[in-house]
Protein backbone atom coordinates (compact mmCIF):
# COMPACT_ATOMS: atom_id res chain seq x y z
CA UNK A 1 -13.20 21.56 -8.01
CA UNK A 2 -11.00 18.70 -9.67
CA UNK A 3 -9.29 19.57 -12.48
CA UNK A 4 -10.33 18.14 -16.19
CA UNK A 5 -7.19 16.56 -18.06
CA UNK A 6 -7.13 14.96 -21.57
CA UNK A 7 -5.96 12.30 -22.85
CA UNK A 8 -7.82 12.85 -26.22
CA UNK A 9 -10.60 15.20 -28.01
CA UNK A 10 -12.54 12.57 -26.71
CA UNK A 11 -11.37 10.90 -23.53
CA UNK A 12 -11.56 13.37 -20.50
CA UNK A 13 -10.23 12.36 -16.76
CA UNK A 14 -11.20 14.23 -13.47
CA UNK A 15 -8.02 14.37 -10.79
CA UNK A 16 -8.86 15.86 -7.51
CA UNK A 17 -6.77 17.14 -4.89
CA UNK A 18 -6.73 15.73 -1.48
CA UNK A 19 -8.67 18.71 -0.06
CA UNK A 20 -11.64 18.59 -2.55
CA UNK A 21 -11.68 14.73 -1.52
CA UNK A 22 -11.91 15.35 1.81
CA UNK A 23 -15.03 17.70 1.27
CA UNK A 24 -16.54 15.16 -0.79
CA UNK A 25 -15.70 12.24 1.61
CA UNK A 26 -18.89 12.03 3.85
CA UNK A 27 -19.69 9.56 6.59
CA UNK A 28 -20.56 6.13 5.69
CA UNK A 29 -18.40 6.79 2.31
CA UNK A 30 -15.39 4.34 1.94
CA UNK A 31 -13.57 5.13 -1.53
CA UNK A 32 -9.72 6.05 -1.79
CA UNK A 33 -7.96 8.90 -3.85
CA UNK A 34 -5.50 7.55 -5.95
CA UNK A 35 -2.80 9.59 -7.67
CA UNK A 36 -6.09 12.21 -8.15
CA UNK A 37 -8.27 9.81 -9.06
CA UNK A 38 -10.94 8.62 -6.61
CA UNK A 39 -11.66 4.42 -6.41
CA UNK A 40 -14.83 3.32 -4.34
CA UNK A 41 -14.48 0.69 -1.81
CA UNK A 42 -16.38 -2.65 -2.74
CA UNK A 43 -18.36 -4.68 -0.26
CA UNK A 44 -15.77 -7.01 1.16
CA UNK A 45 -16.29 -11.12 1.68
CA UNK A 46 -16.69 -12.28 5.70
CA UNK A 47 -13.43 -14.02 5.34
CA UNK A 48 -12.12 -10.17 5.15
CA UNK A 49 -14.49 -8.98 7.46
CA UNK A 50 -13.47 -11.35 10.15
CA UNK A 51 -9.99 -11.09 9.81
CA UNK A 52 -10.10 -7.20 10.28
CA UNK A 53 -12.11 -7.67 13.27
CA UNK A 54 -9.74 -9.89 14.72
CA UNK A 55 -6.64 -8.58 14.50
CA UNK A 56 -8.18 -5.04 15.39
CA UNK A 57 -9.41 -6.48 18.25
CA UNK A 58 -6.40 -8.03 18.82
CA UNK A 59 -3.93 -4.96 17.91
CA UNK A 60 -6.19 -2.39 19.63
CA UNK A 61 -6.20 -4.35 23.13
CA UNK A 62 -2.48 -4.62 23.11
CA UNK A 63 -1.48 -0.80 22.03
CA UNK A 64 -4.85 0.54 24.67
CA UNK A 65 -3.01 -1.53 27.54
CA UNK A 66 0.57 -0.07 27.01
CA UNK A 67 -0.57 3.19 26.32
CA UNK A 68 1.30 3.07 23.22
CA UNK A 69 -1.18 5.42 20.87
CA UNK A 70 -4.27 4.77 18.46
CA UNK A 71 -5.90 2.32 16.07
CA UNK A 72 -7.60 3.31 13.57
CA UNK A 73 -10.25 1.22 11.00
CA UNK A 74 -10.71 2.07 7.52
CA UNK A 75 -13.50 4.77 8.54
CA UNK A 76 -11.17 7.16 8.85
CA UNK A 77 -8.98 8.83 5.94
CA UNK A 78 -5.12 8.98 5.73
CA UNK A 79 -3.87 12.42 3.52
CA UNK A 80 -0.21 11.20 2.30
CA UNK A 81 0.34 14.07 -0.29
CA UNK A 82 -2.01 16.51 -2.69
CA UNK A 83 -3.64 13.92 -4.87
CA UNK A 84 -3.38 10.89 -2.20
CA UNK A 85 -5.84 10.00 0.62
CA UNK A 86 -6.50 6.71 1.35
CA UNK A 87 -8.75 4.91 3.67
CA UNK A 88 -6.44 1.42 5.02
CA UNK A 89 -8.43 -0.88 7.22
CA UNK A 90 -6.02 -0.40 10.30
CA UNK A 91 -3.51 2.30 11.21
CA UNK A 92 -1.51 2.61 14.32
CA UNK A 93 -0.34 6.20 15.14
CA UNK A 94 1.88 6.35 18.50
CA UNK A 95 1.45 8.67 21.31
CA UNK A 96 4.14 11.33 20.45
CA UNK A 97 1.81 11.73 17.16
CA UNK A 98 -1.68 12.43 18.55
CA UNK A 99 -1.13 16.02 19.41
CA UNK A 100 -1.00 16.55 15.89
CA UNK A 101 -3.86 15.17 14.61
CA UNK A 102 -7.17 17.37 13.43
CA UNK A 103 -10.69 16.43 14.44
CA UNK A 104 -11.33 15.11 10.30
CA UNK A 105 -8.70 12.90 9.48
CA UNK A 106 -5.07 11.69 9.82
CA UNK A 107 -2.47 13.88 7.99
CA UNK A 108 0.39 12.33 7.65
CA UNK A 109 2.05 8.56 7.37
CA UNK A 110 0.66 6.20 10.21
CA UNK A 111 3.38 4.27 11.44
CA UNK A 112 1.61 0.72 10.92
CA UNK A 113 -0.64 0.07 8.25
CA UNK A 114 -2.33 -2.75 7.41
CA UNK A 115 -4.66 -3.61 4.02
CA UNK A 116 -6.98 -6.79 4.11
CA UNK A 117 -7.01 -8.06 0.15
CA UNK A 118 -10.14 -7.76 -1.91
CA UNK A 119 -10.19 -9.30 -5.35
CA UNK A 120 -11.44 -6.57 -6.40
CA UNK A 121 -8.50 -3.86 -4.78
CA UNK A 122 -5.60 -6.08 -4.36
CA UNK A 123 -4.09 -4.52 -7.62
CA UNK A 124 -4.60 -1.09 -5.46
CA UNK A 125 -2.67 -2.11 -2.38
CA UNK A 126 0.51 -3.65 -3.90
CA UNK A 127 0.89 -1.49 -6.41
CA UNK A 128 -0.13 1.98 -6.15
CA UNK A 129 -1.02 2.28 -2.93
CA UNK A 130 2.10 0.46 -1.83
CA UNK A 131 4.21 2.46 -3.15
CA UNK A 132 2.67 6.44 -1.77
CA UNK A 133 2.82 4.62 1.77
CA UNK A 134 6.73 3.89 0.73
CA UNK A 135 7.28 7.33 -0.93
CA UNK A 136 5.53 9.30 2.18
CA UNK A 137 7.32 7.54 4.92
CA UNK A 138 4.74 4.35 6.53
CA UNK A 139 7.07 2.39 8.12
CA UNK A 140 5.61 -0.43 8.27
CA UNK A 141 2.97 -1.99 5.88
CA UNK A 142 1.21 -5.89 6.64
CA UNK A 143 -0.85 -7.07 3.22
CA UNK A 144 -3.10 -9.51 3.98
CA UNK A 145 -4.91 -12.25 2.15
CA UNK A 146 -7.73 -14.00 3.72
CA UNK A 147 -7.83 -15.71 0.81
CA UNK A 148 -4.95 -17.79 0.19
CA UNK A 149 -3.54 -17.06 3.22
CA UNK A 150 0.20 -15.29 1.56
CA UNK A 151 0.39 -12.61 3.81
CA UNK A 152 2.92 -10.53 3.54
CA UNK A 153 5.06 -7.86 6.00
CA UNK A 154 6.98 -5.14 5.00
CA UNK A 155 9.14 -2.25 7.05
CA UNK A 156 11.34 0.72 6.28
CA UNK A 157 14.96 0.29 5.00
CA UNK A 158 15.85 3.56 4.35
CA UNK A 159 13.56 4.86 1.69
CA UNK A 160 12.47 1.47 1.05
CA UNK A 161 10.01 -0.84 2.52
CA UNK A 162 11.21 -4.11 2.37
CA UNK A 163 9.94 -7.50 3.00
CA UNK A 164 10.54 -9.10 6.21
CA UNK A 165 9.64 -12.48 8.06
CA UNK A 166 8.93 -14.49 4.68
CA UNK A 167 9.96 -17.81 6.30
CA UNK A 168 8.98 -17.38 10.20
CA UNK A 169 5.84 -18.32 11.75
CA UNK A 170 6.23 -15.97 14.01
CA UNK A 171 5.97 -11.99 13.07
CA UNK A 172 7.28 -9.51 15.07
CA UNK A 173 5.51 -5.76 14.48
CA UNK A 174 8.81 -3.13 14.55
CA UNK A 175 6.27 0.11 15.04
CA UNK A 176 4.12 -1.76 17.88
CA UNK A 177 6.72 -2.17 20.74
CA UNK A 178 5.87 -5.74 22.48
CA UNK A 179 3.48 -7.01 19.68
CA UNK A 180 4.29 -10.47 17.84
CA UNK A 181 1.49 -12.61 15.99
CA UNK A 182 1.43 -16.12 14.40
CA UNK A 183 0.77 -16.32 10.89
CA UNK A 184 -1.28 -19.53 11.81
CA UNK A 185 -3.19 -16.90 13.92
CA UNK A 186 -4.36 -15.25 10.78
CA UNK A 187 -6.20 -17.67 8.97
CA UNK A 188 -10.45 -16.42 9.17
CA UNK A 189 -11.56 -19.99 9.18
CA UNK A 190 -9.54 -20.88 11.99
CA UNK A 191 -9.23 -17.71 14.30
CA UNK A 192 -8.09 -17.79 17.82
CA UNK A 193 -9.36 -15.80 20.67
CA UNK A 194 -8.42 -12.77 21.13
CA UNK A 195 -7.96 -13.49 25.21
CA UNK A 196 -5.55 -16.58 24.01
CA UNK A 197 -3.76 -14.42 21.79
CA UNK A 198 -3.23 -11.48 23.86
CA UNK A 199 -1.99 -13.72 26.82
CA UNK A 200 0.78 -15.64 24.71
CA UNK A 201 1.73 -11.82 23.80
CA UNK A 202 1.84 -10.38 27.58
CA UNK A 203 3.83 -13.02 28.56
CA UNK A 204 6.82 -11.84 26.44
CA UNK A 205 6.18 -7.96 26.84
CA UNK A 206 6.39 -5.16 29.39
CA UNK A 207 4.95 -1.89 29.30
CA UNK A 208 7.45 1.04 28.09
């Protein structure tokens, strides 16, 4: 049961631990727990909607054909510590990681994870959010905005994630051997194809 803290005679807060979350998380539910504290997911806009389901598309063809592990969409929750589980709308766990993953959820850091920006969450996923995937060891984080189009990439310096690729066109993921994308690639009003994409990529990787 979560446990009732105070913050007055008056003002009572509920913080829950990542198990009684994960009892109370059922199918079709999208809501994160945040520092004990559960946040429901809002609809999102089909500017975020298609750029999720291109660059899963996109992601999930490259890492399926090089055997190189799983992607994941934000149906299924990520357990980081006791009073954080979050639900990101893409992580990448490699191979060497799948043996230890339960039949309910992922349990540890993901190596790649990226967050599409709501309006209404943004404030969530760079702050936060941003930093339990720093603290518990992601080691690489991609926030996206299909917004206004200032996406921005992050990987692990130590026990830091820090920004990378703030001037270049061209990104190239550190956890996803082989994988590069264009940020002009990533705009939802002007997607490529998938088939274009994944070519341009092929052409300067190998399978491992």
């Amino acid at each position: 049961m979560p446990t009732l803290v105070s913050e007055s005679k008056t003002i009572r807060r509920e913080l829950w631990t990542a198990e009684d979350f994960l009892d109370w998380l059922d199918p079709g539910v999208h809501a994160d727990l945040i520092d004990g504290e559960k946040a429901m997911h809002s609809p999102v806009s089909l500017r975020h909607a298609d750029l999720t389901n291109f660059l899963d598309r996109l992601l999930a063809a490259h890492i399926e054909k090089l055997r190189l592990g799983r992607l994941y969409r934000e149906v299924v929750a990520v357990r980081l510590s006791s009073r954080n589980v979050f639900m990101p709308d893409l992580a990448f766990v490699p191979t060497d990681r799948l043996a230890d993953l339960p039949a309910t959820h992922i349990p540890f850091a993901p190596a790649l994870v990226v967050e599409v920006l709501s309006p209404r969450t943004a404030d969530r996923d760079v702050g936060p959010k941003f930093a339990a995937y720093e603290e518990h060891g992601v080691n690489e984080y991609w926030v996206l905005d299909p917004e206004t189009l200032d996406h921005r990439f992050y990987r692990r310096d130590g026990e830091l994630l820090t920004a990378f690729g703030e001037d270049e066109e061209i990104i190239r993921a550190t956890e996803v051997p082989g994988f590069h994308l264009h940020r002009s690639w990533l705009d939802p009003a002007n997607l490529p194809t998938v088939a274009a994409c994944l070519a341009e990529i092929d052409a300067g990787s190998t399978p491992g």
